[in-house]
N, C-alpha and C. Protein backbone atom coordinates (compact mmCIF):
# COMPACT_ATOMS: atom_id res chain seq x y z
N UNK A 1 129.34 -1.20 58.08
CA UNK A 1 130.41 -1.81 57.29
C UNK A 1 130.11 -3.28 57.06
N UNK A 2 130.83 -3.59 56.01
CA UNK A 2 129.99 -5.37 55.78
C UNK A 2 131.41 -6.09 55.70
N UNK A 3 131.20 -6.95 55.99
CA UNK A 3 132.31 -8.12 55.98
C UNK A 3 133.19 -7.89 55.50
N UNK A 4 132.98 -8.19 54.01
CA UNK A 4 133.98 -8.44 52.99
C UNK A 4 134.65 -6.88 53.22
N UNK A 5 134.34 -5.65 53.03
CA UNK A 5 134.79 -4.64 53.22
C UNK A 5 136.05 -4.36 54.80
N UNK A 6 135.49 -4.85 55.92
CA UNK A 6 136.70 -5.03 56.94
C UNK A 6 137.54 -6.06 56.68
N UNK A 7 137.24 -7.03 55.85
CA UNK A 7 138.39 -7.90 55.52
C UNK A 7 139.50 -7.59 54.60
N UNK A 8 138.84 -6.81 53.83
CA UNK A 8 139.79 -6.55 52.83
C UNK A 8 140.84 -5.30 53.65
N UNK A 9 139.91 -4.26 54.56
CA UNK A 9 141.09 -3.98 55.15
C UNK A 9 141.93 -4.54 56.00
N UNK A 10 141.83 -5.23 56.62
CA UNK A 10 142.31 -6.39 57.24
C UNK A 10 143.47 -6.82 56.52
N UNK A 11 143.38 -7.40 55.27
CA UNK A 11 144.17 -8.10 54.53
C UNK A 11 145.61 -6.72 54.43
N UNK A 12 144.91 -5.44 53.86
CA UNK A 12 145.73 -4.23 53.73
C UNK A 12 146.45 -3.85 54.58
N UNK A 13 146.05 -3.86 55.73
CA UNK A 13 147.19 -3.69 56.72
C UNK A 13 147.83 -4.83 57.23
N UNK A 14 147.54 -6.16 57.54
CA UNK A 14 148.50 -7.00 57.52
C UNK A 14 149.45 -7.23 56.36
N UNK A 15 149.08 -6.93 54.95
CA UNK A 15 150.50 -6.83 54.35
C UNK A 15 151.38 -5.79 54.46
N UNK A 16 150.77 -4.70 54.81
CA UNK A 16 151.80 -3.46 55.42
C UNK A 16 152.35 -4.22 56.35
N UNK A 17 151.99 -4.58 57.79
CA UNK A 17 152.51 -5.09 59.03
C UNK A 17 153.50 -6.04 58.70
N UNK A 18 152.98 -6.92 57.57
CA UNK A 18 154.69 -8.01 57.00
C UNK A 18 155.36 -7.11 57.13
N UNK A 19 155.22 -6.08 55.75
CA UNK A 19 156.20 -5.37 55.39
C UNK A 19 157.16 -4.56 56.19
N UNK A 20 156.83 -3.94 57.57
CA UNK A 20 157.66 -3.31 58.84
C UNK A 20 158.18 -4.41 59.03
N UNK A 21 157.50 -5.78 59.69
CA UNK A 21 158.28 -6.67 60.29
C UNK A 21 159.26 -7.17 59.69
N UNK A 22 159.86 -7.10 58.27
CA UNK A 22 160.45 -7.72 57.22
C UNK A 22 161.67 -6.98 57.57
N UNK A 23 161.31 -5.70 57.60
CA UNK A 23 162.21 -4.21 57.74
C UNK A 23 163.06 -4.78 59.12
N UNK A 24 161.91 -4.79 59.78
CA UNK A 24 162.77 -4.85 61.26
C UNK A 24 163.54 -6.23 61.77
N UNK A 25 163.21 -7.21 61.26
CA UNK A 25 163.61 -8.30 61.15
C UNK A 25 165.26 -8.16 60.65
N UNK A 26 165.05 -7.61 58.94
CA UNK A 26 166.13 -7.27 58.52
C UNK A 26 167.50 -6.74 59.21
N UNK A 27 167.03 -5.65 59.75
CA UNK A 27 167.74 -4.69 60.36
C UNK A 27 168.09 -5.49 61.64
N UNK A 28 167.23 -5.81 61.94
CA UNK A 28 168.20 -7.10 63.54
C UNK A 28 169.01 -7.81 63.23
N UNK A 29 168.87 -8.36 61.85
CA UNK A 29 170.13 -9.32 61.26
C UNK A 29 171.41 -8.10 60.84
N UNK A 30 171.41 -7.48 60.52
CA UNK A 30 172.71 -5.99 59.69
C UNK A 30 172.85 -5.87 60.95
N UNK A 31 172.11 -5.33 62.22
CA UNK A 31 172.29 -5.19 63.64
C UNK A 31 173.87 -5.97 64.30
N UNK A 32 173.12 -6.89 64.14
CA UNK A 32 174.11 -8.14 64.76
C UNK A 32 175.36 -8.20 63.80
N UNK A 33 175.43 -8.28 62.58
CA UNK A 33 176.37 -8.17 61.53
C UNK A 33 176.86 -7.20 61.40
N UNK A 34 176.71 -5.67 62.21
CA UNK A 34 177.38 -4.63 62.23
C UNK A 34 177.10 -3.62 60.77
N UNK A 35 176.41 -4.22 60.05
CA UNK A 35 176.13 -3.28 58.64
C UNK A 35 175.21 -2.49 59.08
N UNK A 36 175.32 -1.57 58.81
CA UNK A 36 173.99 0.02 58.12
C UNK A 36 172.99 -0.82 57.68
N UNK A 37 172.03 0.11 57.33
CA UNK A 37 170.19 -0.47 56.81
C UNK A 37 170.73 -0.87 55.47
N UNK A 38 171.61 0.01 54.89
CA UNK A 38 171.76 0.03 53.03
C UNK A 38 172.09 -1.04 52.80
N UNK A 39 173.67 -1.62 53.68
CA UNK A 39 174.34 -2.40 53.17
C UNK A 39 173.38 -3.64 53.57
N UNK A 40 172.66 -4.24 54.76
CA UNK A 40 171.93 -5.41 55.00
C UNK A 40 170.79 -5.29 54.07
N UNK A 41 170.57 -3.81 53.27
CA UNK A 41 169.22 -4.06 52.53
C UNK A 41 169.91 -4.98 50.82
N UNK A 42 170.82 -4.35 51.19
CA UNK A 42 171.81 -4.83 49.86
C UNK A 42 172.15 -6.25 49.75
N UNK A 43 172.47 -6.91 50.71
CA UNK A 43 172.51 -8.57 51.11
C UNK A 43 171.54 -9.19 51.36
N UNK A 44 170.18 -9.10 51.64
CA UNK A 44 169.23 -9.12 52.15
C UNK A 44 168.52 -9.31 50.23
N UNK A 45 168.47 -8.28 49.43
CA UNK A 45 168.50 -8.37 48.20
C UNK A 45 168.70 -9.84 47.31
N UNK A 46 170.16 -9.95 47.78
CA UNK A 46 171.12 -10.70 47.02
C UNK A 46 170.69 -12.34 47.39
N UNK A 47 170.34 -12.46 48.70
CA UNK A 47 169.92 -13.62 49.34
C UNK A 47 168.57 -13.74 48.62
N UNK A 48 167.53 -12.63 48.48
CA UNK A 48 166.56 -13.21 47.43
C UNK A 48 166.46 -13.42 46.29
N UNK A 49 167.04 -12.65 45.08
CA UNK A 49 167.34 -12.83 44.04
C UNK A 49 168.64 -13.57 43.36
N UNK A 50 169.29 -14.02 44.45
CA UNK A 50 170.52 -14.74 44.41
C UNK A 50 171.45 -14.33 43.98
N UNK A 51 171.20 -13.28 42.65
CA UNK A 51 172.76 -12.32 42.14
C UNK A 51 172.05 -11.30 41.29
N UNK A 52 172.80 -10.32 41.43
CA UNK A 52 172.56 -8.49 40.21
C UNK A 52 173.48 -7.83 39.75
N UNK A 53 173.42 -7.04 39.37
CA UNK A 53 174.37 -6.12 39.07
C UNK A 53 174.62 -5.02 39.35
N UNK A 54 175.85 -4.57 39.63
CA UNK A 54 175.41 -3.44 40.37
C UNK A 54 174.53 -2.26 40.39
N UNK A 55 174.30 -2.40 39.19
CA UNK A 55 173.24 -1.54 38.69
C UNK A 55 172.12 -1.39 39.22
N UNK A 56 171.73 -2.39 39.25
CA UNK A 56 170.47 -3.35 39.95
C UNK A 56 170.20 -2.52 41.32
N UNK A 57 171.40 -3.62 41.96
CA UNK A 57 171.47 -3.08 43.57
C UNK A 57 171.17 -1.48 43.67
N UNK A 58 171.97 -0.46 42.97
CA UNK A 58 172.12 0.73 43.00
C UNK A 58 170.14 1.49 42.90
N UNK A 59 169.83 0.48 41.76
CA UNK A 59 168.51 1.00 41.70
C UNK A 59 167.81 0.60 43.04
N UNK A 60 168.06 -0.50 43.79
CA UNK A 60 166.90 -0.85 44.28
C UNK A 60 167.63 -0.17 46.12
N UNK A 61 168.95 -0.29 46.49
CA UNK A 61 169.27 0.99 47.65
C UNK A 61 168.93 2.47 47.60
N UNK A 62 168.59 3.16 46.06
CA UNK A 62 169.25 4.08 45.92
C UNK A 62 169.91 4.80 46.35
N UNK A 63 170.82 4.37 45.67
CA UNK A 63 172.60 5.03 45.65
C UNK A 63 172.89 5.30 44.96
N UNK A 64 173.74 5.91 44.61
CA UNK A 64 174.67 6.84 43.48
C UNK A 64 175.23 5.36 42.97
N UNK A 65 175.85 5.56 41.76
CA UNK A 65 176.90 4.61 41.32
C UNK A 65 178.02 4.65 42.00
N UNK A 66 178.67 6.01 42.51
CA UNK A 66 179.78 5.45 43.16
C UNK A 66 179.52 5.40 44.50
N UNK A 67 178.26 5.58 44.94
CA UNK A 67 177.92 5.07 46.73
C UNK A 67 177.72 3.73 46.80
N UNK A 68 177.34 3.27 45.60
CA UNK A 68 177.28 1.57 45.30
C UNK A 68 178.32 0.86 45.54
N UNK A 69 179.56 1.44 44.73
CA UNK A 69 180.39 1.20 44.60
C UNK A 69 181.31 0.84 45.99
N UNK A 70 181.55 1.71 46.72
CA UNK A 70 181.41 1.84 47.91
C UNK A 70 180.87 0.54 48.97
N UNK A 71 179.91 0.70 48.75
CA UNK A 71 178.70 -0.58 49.56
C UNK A 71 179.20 -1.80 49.31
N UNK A 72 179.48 -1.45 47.69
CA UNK A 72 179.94 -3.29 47.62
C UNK A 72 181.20 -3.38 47.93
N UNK A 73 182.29 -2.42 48.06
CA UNK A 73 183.64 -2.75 48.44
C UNK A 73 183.84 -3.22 49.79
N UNK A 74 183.03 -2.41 50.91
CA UNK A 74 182.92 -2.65 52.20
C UNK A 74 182.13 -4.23 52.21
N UNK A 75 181.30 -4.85 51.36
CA UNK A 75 180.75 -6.52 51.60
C UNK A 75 181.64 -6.90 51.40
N UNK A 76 182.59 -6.61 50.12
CA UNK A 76 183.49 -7.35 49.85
C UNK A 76 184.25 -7.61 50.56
N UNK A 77 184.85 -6.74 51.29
CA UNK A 77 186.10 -7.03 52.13
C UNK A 77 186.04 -7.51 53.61
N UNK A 78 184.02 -7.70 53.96
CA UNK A 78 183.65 -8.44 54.85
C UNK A 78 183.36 -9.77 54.53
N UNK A 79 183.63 -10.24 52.94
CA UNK A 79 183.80 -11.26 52.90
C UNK A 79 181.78 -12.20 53.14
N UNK A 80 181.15 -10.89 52.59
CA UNK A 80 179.84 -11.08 52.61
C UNK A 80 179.33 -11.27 51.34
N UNK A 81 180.06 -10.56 50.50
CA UNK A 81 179.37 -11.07 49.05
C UNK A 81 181.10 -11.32 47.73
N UNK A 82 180.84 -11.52 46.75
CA UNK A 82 181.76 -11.70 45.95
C UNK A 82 180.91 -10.90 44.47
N UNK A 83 181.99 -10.51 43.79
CA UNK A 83 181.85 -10.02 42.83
C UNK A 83 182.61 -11.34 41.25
N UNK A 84 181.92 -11.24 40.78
CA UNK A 84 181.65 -12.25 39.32
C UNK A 84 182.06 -11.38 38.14
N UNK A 85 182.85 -12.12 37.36
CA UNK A 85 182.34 -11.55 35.85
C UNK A 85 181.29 -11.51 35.50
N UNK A 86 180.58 -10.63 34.49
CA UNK A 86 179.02 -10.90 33.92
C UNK A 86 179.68 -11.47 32.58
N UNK A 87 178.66 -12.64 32.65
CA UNK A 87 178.77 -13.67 31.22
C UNK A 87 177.89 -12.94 30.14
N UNK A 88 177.52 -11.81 30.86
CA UNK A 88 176.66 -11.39 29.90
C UNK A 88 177.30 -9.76 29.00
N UNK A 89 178.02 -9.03 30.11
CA UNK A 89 178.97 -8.00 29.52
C UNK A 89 179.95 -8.01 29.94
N UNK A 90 180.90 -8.16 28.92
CA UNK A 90 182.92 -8.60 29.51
C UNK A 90 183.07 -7.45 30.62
N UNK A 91 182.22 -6.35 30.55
CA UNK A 91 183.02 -4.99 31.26
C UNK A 91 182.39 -5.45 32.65
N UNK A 92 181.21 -6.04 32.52
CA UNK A 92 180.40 -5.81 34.05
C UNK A 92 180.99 -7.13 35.39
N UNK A 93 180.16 -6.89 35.82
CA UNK A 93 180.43 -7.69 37.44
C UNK A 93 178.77 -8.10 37.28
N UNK A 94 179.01 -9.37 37.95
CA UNK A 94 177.80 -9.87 38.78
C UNK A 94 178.01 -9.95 40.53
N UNK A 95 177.52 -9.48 41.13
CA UNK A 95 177.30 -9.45 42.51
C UNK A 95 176.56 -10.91 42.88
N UNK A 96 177.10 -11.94 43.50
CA UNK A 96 176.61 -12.67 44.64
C UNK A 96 176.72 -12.51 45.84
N UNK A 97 175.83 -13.87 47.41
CA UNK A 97 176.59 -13.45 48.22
C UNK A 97 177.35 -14.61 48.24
N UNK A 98 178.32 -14.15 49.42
CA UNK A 98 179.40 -15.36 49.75
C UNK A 98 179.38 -16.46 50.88
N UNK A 99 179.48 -17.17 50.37
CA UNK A 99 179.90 -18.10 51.59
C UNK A 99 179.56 -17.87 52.73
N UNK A 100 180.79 -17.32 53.27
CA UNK A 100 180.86 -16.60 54.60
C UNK A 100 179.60 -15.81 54.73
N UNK A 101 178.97 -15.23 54.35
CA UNK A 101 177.45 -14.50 54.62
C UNK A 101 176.49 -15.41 54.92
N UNK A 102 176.42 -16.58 54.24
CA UNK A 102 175.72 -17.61 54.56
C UNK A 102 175.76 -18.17 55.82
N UNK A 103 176.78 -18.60 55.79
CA UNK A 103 177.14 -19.46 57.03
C UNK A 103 176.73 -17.99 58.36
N UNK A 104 176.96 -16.90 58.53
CA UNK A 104 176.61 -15.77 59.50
C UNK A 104 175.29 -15.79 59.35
N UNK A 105 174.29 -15.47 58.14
CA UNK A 105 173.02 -15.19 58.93
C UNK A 105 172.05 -16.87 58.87
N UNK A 106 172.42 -17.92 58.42
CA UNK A 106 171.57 -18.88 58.56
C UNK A 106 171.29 -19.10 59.75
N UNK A 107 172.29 -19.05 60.79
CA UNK A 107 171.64 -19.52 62.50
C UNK A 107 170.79 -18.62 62.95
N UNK A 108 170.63 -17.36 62.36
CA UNK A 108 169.38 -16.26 62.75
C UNK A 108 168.76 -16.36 61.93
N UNK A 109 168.26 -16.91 60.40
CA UNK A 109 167.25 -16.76 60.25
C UNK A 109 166.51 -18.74 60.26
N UNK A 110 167.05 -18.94 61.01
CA UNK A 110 166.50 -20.54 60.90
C UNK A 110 165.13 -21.06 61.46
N UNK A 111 165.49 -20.29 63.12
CA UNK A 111 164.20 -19.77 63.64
C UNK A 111 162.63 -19.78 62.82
N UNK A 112 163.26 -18.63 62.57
CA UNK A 112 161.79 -18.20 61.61
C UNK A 112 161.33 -18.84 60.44
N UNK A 113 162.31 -19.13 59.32
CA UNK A 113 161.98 -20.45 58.90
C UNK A 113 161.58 -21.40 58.89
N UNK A 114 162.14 -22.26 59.97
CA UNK A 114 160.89 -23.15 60.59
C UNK A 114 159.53 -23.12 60.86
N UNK A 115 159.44 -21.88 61.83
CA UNK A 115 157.97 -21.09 61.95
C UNK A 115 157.36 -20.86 60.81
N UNK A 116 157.95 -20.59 59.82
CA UNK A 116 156.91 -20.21 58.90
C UNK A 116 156.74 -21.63 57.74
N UNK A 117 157.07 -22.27 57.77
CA UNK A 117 156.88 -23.56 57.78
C UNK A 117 156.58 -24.41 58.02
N UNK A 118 155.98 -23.86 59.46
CA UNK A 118 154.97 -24.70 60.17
C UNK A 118 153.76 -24.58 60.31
N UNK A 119 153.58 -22.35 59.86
CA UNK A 119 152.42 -22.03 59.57
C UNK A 119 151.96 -22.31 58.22
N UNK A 120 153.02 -22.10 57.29
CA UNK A 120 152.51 -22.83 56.32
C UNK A 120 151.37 -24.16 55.59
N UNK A 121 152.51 -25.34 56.84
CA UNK A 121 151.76 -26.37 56.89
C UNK A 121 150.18 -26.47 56.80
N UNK A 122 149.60 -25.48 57.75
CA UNK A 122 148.22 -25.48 58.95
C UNK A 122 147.65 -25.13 57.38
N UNK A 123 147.66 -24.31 56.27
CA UNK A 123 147.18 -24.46 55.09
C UNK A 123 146.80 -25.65 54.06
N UNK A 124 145.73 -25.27 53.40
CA UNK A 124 145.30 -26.55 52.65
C UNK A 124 146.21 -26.50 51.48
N UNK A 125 146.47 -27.04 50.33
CA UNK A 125 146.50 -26.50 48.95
C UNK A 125 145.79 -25.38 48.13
N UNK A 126 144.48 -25.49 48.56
CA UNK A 126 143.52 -24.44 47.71
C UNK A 126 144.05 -23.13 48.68
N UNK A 127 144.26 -23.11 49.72
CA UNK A 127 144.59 -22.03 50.31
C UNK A 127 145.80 -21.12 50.23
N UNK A 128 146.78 -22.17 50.28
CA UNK A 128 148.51 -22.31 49.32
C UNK A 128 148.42 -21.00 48.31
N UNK A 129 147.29 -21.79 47.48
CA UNK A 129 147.29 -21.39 45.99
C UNK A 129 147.00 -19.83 45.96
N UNK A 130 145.82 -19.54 46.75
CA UNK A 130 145.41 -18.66 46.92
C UNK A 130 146.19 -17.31 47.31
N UNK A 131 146.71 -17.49 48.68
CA UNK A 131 147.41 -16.81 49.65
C UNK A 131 149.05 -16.65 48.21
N UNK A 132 149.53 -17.58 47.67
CA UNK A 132 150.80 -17.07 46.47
C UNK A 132 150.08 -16.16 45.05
N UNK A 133 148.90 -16.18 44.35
CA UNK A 133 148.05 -15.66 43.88
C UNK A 133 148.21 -14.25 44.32
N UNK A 134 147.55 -13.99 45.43
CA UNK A 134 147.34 -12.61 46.15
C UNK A 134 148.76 -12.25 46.12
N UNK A 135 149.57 -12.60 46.97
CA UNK A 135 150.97 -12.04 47.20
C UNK A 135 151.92 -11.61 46.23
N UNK A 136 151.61 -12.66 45.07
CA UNK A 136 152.26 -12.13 43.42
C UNK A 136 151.38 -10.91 42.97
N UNK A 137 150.48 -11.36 42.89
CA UNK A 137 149.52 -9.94 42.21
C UNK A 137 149.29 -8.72 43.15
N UNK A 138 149.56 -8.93 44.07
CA UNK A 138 149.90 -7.87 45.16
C UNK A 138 151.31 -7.30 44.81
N UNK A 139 152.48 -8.10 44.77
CA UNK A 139 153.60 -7.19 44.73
C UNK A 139 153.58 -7.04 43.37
N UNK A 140 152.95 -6.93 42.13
CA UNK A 140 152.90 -6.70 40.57
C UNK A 140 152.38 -5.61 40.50
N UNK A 141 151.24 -5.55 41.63
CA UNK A 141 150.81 -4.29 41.76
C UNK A 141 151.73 -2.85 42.39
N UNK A 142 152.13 -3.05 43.24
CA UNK A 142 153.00 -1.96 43.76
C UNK A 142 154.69 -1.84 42.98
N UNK A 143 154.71 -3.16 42.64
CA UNK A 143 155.88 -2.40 41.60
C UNK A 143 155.62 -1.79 39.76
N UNK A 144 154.25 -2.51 39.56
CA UNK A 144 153.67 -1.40 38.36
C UNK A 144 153.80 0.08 39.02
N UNK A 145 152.92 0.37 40.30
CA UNK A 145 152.92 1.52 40.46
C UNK A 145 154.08 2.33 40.77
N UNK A 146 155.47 1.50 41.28
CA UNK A 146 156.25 2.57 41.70
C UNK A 146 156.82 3.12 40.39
N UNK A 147 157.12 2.02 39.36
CA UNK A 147 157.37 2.35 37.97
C UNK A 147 156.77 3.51 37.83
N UNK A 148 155.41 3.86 37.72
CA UNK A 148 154.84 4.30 36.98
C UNK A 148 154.90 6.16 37.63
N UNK A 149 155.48 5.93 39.17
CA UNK A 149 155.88 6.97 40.24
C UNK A 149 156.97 7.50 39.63
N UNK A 150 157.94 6.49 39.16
CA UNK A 150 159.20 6.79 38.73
C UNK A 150 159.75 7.27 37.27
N UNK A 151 158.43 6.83 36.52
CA UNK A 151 158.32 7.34 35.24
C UNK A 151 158.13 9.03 35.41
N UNK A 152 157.44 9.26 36.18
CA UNK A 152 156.36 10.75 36.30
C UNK A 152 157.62 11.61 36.53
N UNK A 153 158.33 10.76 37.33
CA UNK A 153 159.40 11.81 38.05
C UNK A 153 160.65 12.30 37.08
N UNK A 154 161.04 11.08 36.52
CA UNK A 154 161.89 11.25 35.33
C UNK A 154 161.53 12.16 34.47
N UNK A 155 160.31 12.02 33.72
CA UNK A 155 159.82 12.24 32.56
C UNK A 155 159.12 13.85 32.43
C-alpha cells in the first residue's frame, strides 16, 4: 500500500468518526434537555442554519407533515424554538430557535468550542483553506449523492 492511498483512507474514516461523534455529542445535549434524537436533531438543525420551514425540517428528520407538526408543537411549548411568519408565503411559518434554547445549550456546548478553536488555531492559513475546501466539497458530495438516492426512489 503507498502513502497517499492509507491517507486517503485515513481521511475517510475520520470524517465518518466526526460524523458519530457529532451524533453522539448531539444526543448528550437532547439527553440532558430531555428531547428524543428527532426533536434535538431538529434544534440542532435550526442552530445551524438559523431558521426553515417546516417543510425543510420535515425533510431533513423525516417525518410526516403532521409528525412535524407535532415536533414543533412540543419545542414550542418548551419554549425551545418559536415559530415566525414566512415573509415569503402569508400561509407559511418560519421556524427559529428561541431564546431560551440558547441560553440551555450554550454552557454545554462552550467547552468544545473553545477546543476547537484552539485546534483550529495550531493551523496555518494554507491549511485553513485547505481542510474548508475538502469539507465543502466533501459534504457537496454526499448530498449530490443522497439526492440522487432520493431521486431513484421517488422516480
Amino acid at each position: 500500500m503507498d502513502s497517499k492511498s492509507d491517507l486517503k483512507r485515513h481521511v475517510i474514516l475520520a470524517a465518518q468518526e466526526y460524523g458519530i461523534a457529532s451524533v453522539l455529542f448531539r444526543n448528550a445535549i437532547g439527553h440532558r434537555l430531555g428531547l428524543n434524537i428527532t426533536d434535538i436533531g431538529c434544534v440542532n438543525f435550526l442552530f445551524i442554519k438559523g431558521s426553515s420551514t417546516p417543510t425543510e425540517l420535515a425533510r431533513y428528520t423525516g417525518l410526516t407533515t403532521g409528525s412535524t407538526t407535532a415536533m414543533l408543537d412540543r419545542l414550542e411549548k418548551a419554549e425551545l424554538i418559536a415559530r415566525k411568519p414566512n415573509p415569503r408565503d402569508r400561509r407559511g411559518v418560519i421556524v427559529e430557535i428561541d431564546q431560551r434554547s440558547r441560553e440551555a445549550v450554550a454552557p454545554m456546548v462552550q467547552g468544545v468550542q473553545r477546543a476547537q478553536s484552539e485546534l483550529l488555531d495550531s493551523f496555518s492559513e494554507k491549511d485553513l483553506a485547505a481542510i474548508a475546501s475538502f469539507l465543502t466539497r466533501f459534504t457537496e458530495n454526499v448530498n449530490r449523492h443522497a439526492r440522487s438516492i432520493e431521486k431513484r426512489h421517488d422516480g
